[in-house]
N, C-alpha and C. Protein backbone atom coordinates (compact mmCIF):
# COMPACT_ATOMS: atom_id res chain seq x y z
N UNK A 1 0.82 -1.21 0.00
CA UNK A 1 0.00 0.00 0.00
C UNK A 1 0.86 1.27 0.00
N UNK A 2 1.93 1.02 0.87
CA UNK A 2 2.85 2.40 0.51
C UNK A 2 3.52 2.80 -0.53
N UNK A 3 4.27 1.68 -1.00
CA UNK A 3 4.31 1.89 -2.48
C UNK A 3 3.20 2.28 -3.18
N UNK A 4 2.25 2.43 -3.63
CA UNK A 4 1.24 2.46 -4.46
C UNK A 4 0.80 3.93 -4.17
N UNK A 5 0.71 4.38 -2.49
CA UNK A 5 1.21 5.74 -1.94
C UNK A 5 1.87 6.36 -2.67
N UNK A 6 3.25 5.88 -2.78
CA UNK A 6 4.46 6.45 -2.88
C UNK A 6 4.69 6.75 -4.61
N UNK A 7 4.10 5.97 -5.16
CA UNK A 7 3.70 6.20 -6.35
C UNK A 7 2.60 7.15 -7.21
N UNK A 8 1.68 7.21 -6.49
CA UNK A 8 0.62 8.02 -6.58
C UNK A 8 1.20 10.13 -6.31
N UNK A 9 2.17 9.71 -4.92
CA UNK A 9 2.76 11.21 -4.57
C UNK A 9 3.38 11.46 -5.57
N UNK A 10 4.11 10.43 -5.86
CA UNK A 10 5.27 10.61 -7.31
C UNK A 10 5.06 11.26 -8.74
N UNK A 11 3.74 11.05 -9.20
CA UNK A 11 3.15 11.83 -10.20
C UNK A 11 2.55 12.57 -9.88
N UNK A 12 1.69 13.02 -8.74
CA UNK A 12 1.39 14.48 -8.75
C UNK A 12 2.31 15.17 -8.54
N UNK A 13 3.86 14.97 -7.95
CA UNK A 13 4.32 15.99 -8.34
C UNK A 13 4.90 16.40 -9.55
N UNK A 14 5.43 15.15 -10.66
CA UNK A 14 5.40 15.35 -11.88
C UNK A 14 4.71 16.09 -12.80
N UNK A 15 3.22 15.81 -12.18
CA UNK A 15 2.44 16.85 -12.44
C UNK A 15 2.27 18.27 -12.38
N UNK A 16 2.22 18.74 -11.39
CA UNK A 16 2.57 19.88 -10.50
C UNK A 16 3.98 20.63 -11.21
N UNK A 17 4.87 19.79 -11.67
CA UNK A 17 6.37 20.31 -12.16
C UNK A 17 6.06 20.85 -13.15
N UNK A 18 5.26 19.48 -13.85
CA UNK A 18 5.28 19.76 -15.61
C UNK A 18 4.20 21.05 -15.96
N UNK A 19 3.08 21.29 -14.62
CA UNK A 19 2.54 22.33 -15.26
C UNK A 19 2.67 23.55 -14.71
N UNK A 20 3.54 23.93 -13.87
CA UNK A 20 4.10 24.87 -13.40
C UNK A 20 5.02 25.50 -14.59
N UNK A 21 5.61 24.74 -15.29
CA UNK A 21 6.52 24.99 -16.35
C UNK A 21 5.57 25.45 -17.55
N UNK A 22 4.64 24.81 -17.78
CA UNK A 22 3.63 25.53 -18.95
C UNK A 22 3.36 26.64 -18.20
N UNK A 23 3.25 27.18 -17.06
CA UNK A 23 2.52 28.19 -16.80
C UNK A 23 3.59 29.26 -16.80
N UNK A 24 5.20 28.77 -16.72
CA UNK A 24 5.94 30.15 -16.68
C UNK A 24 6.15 30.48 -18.02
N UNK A 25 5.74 29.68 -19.42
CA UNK A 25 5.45 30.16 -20.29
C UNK A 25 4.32 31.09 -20.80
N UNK A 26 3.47 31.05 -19.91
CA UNK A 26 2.16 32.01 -20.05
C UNK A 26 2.75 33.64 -20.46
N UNK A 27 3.58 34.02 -19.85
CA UNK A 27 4.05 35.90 -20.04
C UNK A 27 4.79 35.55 -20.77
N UNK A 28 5.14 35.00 -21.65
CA UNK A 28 6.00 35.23 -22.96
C UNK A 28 5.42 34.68 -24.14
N UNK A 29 4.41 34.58 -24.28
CA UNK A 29 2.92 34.14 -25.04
C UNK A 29 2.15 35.25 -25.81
N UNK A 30 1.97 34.95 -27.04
CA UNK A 30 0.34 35.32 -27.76
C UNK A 30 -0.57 35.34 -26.47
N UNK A 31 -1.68 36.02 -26.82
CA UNK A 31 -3.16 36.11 -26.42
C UNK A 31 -3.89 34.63 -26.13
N UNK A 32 -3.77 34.01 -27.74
CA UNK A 32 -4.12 32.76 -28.40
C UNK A 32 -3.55 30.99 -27.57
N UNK A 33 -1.94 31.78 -26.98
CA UNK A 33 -1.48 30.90 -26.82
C UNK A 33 -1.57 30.76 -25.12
N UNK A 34 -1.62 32.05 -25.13
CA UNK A 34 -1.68 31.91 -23.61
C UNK A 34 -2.86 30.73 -22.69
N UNK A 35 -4.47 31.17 -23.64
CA UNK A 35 -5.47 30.29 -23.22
C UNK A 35 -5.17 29.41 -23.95
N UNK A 36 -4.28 28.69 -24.80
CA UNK A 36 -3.87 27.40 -25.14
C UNK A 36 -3.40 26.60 -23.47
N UNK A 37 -2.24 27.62 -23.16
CA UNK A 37 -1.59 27.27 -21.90
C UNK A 37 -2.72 26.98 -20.40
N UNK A 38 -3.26 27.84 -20.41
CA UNK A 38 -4.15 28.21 -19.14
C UNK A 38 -5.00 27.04 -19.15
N UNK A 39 -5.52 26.65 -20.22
CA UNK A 39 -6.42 25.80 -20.58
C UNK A 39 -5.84 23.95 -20.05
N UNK A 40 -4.35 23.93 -20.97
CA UNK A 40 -4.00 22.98 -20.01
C UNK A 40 -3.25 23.05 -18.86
N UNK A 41 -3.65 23.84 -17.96
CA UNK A 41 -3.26 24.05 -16.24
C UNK A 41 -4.80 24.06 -15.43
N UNK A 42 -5.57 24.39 -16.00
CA UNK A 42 -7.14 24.31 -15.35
C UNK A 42 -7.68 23.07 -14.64
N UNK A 43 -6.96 21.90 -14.82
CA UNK A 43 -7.16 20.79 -14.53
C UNK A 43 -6.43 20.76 -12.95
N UNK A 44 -5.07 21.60 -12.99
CA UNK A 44 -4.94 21.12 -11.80
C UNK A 44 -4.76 22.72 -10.76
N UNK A 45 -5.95 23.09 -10.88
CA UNK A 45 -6.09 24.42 -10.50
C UNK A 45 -6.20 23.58 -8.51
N UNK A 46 -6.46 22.64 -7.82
CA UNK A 46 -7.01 22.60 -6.82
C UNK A 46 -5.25 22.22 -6.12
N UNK A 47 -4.04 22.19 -6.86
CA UNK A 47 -2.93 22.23 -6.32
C UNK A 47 -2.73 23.33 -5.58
N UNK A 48 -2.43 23.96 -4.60
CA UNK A 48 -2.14 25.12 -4.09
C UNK A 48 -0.65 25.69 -4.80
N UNK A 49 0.38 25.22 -5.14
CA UNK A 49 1.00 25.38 -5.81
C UNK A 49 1.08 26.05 -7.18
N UNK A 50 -0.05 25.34 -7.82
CA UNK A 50 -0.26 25.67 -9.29
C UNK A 50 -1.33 27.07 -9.28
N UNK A 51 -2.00 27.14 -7.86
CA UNK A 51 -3.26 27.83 -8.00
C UNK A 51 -2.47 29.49 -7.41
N UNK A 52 -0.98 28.92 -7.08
CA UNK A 52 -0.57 30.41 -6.29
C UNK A 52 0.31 31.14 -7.83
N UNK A 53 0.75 29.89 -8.49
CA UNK A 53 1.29 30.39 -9.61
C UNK A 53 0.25 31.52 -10.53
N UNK A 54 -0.76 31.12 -10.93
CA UNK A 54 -2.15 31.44 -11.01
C UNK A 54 -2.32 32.57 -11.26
N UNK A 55 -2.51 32.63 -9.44
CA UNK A 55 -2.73 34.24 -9.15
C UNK A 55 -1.29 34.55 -9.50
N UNK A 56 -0.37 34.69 -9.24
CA UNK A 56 0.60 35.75 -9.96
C UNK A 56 0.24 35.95 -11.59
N UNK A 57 -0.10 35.26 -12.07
CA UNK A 57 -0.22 35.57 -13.78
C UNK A 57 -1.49 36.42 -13.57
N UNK A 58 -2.59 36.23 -12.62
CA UNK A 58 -3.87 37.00 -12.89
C UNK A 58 -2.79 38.45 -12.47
N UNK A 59 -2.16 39.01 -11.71
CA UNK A 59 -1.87 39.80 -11.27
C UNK A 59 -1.02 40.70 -12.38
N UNK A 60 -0.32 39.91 -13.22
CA UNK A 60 0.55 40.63 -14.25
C UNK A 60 -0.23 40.39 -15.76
N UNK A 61 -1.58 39.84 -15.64
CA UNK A 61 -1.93 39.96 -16.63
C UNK A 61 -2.91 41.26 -17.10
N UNK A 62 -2.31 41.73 -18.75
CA UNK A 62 -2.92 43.45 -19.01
C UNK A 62 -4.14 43.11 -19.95
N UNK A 63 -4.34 41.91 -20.55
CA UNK A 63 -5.42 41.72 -21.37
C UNK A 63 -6.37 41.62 -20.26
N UNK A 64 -7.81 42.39 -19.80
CA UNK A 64 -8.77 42.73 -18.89
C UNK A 64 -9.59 41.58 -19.05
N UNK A 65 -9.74 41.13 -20.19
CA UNK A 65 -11.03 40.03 -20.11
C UNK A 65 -10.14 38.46 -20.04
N UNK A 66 -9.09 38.48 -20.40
CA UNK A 66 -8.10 37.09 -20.20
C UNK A 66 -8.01 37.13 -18.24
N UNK A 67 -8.13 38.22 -17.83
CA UNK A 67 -7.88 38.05 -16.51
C UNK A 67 -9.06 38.27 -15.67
N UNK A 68 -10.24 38.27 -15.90
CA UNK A 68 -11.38 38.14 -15.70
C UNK A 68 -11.75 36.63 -15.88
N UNK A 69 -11.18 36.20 -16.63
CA UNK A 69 -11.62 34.77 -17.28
C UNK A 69 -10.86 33.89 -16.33
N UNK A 70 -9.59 34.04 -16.25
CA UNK A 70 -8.39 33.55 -15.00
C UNK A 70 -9.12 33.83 -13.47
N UNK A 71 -9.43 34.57 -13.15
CA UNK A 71 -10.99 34.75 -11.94
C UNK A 71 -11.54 33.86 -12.02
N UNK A 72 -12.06 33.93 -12.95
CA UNK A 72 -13.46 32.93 -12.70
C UNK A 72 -12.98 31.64 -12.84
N UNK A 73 -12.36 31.28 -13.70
CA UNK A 73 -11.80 30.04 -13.87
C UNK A 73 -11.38 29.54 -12.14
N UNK A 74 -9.83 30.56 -11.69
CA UNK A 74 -9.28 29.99 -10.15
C UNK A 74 -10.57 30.23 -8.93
N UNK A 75 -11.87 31.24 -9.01
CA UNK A 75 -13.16 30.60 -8.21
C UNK A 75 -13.72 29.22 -8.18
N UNK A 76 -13.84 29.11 -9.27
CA UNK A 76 -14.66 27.92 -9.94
C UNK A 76 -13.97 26.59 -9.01
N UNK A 77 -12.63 26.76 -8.21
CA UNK A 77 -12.23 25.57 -7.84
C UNK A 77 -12.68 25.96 -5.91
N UNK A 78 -12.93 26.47 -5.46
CA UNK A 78 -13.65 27.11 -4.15
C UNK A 78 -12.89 27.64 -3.59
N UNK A 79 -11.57 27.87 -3.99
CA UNK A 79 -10.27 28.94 -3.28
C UNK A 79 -9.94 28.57 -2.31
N UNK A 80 -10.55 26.75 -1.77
CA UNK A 80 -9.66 26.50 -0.46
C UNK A 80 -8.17 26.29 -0.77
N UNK A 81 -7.06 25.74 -1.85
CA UNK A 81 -6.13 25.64 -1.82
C UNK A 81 -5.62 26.62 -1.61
N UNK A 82 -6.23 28.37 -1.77
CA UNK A 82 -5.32 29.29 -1.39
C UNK A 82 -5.15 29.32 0.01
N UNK A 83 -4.13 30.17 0.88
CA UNK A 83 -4.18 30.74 2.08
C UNK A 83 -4.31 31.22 2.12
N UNK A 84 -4.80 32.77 1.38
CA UNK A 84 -5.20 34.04 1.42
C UNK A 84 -5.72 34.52 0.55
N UNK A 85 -7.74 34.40 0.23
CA UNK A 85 -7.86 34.91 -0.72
C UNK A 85 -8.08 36.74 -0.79
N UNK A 86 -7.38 37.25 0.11
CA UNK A 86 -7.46 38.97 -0.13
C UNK A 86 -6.86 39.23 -1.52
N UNK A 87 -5.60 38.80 -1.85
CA UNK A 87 -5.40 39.48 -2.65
C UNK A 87 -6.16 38.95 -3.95
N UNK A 88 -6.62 37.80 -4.45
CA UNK A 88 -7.98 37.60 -5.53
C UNK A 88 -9.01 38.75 -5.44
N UNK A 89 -9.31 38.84 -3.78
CA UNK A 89 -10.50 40.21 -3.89
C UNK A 89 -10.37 41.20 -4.54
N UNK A 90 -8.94 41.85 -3.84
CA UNK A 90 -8.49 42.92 -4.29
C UNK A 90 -8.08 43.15 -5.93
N UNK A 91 -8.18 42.02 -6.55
CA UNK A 91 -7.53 41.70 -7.84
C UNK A 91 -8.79 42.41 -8.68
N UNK A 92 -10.13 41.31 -8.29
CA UNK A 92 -11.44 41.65 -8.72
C UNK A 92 -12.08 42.46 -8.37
N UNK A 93 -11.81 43.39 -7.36
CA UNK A 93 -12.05 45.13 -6.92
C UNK A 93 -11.70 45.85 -8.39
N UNK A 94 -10.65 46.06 -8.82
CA UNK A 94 -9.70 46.50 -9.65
C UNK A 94 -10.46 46.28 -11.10
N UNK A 95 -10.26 44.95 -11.39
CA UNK A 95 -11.10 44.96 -12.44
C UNK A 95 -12.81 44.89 -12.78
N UNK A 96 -13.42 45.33 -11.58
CA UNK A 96 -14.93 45.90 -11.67
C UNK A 96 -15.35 47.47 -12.50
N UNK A 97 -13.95 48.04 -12.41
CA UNK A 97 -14.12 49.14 -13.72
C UNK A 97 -14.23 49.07 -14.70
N UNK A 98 -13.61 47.91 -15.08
CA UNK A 98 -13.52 48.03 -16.66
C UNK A 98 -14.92 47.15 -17.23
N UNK A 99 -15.61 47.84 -18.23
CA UNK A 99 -17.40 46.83 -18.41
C UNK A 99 -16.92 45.69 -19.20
N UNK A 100 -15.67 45.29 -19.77
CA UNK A 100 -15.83 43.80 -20.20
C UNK A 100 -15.66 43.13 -19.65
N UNK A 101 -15.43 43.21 -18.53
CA UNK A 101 -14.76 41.63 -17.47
C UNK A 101 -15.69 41.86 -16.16
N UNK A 102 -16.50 43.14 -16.28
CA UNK A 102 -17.54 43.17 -14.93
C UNK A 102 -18.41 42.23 -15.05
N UNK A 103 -19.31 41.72 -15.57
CA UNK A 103 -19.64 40.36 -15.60
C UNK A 103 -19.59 39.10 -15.75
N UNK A 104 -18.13 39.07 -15.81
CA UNK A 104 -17.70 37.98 -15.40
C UNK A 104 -17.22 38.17 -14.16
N UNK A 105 -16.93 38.73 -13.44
CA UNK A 105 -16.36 39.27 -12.27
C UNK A 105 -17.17 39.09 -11.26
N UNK A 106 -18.65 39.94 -11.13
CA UNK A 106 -19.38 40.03 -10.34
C UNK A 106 -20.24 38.86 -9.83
N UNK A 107 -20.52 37.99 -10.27
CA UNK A 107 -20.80 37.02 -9.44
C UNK A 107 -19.60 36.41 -9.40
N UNK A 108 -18.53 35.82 -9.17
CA UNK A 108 -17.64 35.50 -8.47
C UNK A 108 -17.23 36.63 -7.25
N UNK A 109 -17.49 37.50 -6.96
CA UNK A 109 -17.25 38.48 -6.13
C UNK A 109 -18.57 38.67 -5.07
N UNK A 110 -19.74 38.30 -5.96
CA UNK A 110 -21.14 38.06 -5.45
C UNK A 110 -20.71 36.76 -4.49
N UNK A 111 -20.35 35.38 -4.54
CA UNK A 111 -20.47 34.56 -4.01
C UNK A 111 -19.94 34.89 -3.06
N UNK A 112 -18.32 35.62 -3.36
CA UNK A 112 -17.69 35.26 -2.35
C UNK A 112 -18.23 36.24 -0.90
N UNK A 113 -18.59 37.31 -1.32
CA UNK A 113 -19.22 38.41 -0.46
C UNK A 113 -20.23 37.24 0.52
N UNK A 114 -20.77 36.69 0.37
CA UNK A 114 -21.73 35.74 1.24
C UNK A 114 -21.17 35.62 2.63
N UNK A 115 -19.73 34.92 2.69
CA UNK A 115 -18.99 34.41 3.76
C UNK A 115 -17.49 35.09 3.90
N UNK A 116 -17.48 36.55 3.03
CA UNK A 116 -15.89 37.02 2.94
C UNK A 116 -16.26 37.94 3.35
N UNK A 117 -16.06 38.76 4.66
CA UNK A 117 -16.33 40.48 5.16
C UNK A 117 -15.74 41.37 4.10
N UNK A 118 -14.09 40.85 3.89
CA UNK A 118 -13.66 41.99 3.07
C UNK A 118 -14.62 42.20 1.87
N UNK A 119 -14.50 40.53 0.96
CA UNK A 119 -15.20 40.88 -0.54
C UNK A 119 -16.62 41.59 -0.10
N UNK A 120 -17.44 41.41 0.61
CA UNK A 120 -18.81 42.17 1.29
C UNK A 120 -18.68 43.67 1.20
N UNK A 121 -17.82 44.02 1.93
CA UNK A 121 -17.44 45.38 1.82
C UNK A 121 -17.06 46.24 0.68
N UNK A 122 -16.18 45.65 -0.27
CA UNK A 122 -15.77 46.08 -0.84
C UNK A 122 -16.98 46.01 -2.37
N UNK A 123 -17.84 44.65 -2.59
CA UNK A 123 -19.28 45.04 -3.13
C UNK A 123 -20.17 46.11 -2.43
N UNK A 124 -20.56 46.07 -1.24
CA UNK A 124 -21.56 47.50 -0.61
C UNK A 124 -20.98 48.77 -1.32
N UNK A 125 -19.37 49.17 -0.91
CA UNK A 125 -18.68 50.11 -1.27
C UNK A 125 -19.26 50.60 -3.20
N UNK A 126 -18.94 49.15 -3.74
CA UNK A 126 -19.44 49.42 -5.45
C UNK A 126 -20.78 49.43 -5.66
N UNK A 127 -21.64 48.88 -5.14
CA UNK A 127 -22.93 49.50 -4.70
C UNK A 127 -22.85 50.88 -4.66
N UNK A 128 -22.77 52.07 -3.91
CA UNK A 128 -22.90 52.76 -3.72
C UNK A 128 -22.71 53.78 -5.05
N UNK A 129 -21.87 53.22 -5.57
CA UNK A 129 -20.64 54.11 -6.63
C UNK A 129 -21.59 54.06 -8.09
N UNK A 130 -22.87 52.72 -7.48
CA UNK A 130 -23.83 52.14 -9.32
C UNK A 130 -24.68 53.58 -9.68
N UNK A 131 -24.57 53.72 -10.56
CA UNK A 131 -25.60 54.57 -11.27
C UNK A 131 -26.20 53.18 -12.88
N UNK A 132 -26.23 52.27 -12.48
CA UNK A 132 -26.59 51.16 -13.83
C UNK A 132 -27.55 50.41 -12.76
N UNK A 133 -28.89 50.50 -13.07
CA UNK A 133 -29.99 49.77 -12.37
C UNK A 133 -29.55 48.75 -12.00
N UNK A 134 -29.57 47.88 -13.24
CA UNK A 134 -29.66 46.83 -13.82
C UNK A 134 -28.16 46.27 -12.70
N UNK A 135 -26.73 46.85 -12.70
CA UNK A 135 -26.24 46.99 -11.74
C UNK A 135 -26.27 46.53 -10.75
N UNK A 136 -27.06 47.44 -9.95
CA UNK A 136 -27.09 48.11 -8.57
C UNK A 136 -28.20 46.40 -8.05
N UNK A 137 -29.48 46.17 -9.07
CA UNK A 137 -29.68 45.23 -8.46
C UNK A 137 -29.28 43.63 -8.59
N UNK A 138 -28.61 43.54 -9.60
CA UNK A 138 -27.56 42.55 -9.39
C UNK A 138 -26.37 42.37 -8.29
N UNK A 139 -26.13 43.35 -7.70
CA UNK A 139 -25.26 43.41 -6.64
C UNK A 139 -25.84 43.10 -5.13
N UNK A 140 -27.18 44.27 -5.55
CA UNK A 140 -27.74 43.48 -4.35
C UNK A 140 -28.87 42.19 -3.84
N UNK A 141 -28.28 41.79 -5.09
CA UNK A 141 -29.19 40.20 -5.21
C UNK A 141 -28.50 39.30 -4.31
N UNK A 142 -26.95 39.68 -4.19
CA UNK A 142 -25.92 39.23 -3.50
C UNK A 142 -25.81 39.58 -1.91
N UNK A 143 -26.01 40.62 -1.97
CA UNK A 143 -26.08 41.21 -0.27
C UNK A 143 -26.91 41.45 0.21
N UNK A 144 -28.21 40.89 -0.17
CA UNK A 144 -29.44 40.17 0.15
C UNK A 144 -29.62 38.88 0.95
N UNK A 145 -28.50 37.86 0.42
CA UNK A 145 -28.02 36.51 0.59
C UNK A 145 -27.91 36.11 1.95
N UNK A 146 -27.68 36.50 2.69
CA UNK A 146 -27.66 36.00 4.08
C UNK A 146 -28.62 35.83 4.97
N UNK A 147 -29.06 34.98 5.68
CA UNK A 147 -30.35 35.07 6.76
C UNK A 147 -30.31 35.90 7.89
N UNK A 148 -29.16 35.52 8.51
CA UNK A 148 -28.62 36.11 9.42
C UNK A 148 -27.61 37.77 8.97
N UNK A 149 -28.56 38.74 8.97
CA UNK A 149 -27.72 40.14 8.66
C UNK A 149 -26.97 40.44 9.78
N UNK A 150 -25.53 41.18 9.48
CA UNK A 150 -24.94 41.67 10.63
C UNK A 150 -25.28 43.30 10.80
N UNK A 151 -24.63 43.86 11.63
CA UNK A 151 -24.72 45.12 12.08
C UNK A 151 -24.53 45.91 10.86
N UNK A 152 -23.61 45.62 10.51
CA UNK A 152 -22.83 46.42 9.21
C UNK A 152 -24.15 46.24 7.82
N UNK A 153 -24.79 44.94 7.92
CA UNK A 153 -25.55 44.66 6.80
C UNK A 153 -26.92 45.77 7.22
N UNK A 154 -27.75 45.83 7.95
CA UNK A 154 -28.16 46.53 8.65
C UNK A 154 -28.44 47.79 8.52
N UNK A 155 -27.21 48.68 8.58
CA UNK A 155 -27.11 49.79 8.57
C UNK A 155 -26.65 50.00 6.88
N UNK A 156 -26.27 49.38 6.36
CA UNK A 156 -26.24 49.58 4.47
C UNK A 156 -28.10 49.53 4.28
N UNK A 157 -28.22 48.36 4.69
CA UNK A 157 -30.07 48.22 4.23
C UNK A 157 -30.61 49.37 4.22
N UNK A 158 -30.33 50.03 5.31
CA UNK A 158 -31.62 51.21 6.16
C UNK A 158 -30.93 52.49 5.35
N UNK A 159 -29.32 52.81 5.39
CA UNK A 159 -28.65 53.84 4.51
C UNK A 159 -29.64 53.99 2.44
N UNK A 160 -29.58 52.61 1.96
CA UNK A 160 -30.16 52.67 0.67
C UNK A 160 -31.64 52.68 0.43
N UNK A 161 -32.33 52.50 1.39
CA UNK A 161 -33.74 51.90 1.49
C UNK A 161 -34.46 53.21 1.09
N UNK A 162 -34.08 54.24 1.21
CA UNK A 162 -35.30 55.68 0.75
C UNK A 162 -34.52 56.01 -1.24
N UNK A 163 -33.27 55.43 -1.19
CA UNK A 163 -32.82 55.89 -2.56
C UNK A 163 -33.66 55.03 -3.58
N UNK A 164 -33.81 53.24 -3.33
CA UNK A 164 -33.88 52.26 -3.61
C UNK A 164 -35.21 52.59 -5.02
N UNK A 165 -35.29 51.75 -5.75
CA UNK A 165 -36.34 51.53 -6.11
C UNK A 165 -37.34 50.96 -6.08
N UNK A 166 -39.15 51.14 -6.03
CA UNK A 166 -40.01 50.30 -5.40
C UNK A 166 -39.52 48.76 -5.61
N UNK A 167 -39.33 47.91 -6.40
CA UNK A 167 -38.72 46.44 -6.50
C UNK A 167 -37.35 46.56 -5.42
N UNK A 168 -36.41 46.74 -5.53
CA UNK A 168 -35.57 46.77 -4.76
C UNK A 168 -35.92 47.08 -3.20
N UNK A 169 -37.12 48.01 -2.86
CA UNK A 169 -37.36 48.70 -1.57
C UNK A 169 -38.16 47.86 -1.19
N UNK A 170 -38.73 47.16 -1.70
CA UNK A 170 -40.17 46.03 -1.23
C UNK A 170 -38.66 44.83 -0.66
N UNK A 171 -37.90 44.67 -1.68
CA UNK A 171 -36.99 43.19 -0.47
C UNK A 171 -35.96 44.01 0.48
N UNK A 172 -35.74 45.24 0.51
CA UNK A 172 -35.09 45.56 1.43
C UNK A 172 -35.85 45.82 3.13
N UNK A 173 -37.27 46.41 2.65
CA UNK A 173 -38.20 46.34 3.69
C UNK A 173 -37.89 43.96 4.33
N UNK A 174 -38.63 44.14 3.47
CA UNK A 174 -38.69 42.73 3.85
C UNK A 174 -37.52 42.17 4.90
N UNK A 175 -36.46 42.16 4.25
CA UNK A 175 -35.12 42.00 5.02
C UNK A 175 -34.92 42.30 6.46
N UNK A 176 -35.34 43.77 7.06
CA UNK A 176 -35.54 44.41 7.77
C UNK A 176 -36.08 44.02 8.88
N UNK A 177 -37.47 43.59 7.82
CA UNK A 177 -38.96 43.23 8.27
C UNK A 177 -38.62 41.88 9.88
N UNK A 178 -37.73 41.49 9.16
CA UNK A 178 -37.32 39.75 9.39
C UNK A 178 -36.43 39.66 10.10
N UNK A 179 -35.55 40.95 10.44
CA UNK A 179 -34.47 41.01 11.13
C UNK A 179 -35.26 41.86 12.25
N UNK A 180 -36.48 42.29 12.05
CA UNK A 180 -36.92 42.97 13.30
C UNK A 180 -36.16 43.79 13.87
N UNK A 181 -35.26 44.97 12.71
CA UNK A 181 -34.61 46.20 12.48
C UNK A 181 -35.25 47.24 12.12
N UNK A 182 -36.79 47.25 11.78
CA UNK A 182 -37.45 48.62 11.45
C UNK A 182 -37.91 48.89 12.86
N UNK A 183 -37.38 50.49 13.41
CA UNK A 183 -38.50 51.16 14.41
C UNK A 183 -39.63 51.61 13.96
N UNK A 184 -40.39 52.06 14.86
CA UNK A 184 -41.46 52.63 14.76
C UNK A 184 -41.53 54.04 13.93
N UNK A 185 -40.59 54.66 14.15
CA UNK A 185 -40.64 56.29 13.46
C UNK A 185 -40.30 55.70 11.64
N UNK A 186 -39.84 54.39 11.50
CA UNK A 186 -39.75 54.08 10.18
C UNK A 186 -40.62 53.49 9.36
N UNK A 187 -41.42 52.55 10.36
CA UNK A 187 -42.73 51.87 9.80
C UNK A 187 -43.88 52.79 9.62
N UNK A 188 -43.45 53.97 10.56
CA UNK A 188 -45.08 55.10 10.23
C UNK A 188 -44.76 55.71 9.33
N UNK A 189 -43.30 55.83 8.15
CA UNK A 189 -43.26 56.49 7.62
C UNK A 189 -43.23 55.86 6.00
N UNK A 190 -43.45 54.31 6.49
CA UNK A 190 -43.57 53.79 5.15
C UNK A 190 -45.08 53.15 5.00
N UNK A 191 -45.30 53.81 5.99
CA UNK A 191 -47.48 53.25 6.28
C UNK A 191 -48.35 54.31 5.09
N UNK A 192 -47.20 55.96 4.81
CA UNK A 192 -47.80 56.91 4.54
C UNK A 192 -48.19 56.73 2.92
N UNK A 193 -49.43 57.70 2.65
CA UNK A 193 -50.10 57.39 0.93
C UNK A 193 -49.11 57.24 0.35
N UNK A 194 -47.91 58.12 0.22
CA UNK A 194 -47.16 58.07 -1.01
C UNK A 194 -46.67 57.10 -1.05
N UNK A 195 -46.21 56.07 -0.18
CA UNK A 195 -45.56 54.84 -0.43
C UNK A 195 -46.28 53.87 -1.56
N UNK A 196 -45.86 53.08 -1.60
CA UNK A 196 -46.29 52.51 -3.03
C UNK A 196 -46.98 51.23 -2.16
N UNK A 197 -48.61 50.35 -2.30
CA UNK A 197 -49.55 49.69 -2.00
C UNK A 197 -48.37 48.59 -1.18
N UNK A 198 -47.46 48.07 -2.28
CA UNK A 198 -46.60 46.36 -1.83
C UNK A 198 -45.85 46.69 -0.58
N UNK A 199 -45.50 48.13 -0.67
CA UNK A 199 -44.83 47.95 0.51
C UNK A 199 -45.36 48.19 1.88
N UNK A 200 -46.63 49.26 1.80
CA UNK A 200 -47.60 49.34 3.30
C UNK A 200 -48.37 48.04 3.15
N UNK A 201 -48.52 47.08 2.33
CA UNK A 201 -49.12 45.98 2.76
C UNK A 201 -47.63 44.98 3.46
């Protein structure tokens, strides 16, 4: 059995060698060739090794949507082989400006916001910054997600809730509703005519 062990360790690291080496060919690559390369390293994205190499190429890579795609791709494996996914956050902070790689971006940044304070924060923060509906409630389809709201979630809800739009303001009430976070000086003020029927019911 140890042999068979010992054999088994033996090619993953062969593995691990041989595609570490395709990957330091990645920055001296075509466009074309590069996702030739990337393509065969995707397989062993759950190496921590191969997945730290990874992120350094997402980090030096200038084509916006090749490194949007390198995101989603190193999510797609659940980022436990990393030890630190801040700097991925911070990677996909960065490229939420640019509109070709924001949707690919944002739900991987959506998920991770669920159970990551930083990535959380740093979506509320781009929240704030949306002037794109369409946007604003895709983002907060995401920071919606939790049952349990914290303090911080809370006080974003109640901060956007008069900007919001009636669809958006009907699940933010709700949210609220459920967290048994609306006072009284807030519920009499969303009881009043002008409010829209869905939400005083």
């Amino acid at each position: 059995m140890s042999k068979i062990n010992d054999q088994i360790r033996e090619r993953r690291a062969a593995h691990t060698s041989q595609t570490l080496m395709m990957l330091d060919m990645v920055p001296l690559s075509d466009t074309d060739t590069k996702y030739s390369l990337l393509s065969g390293a995707t397989p062993y994205l759950h190496d921590p090794a191969i997945a730290e190499k990874w992120l350094s190429l997402i980090a030096a890579e200038t084509d916006s949507t090749l490194k949007a795609d390198m995101i989603r791709q190193l999510a797609g494996t659940g980022l436990r082989q990393l030890s630190n996914t801040t700097e991925l956050i911070n990677m996909m902070i960065a490229s939420l400006a640019q509109d070709e790689s924001r949707d690919l971006i944002l739900p991987v940044l959506g998920r991770l916001s669920i159970t990551n304070p930083i990535a959380r924060q740093h979506l509320i923060q781009f929240y704030k910054q949306q002037e794109n509906a369409d946007t604003s409630r895709l983002i907060l389809s995401w920071l919606l997600i939790p049952v349990d709201a914290s303090p911080e979630d809370i006080a974003f809800y109640k901060e956007i809730m008069t900007q919001a739009d009636e669809t958006d303001k009907l699940v933010i009430v709700n949210r609220l509703l459920l967290q048994d976070s609306l006072d009284l000086e807030t519920i009499t003020q969303l009881l009043q005519p002008g409010e829209p029927i869905a939400i005083k019911e």
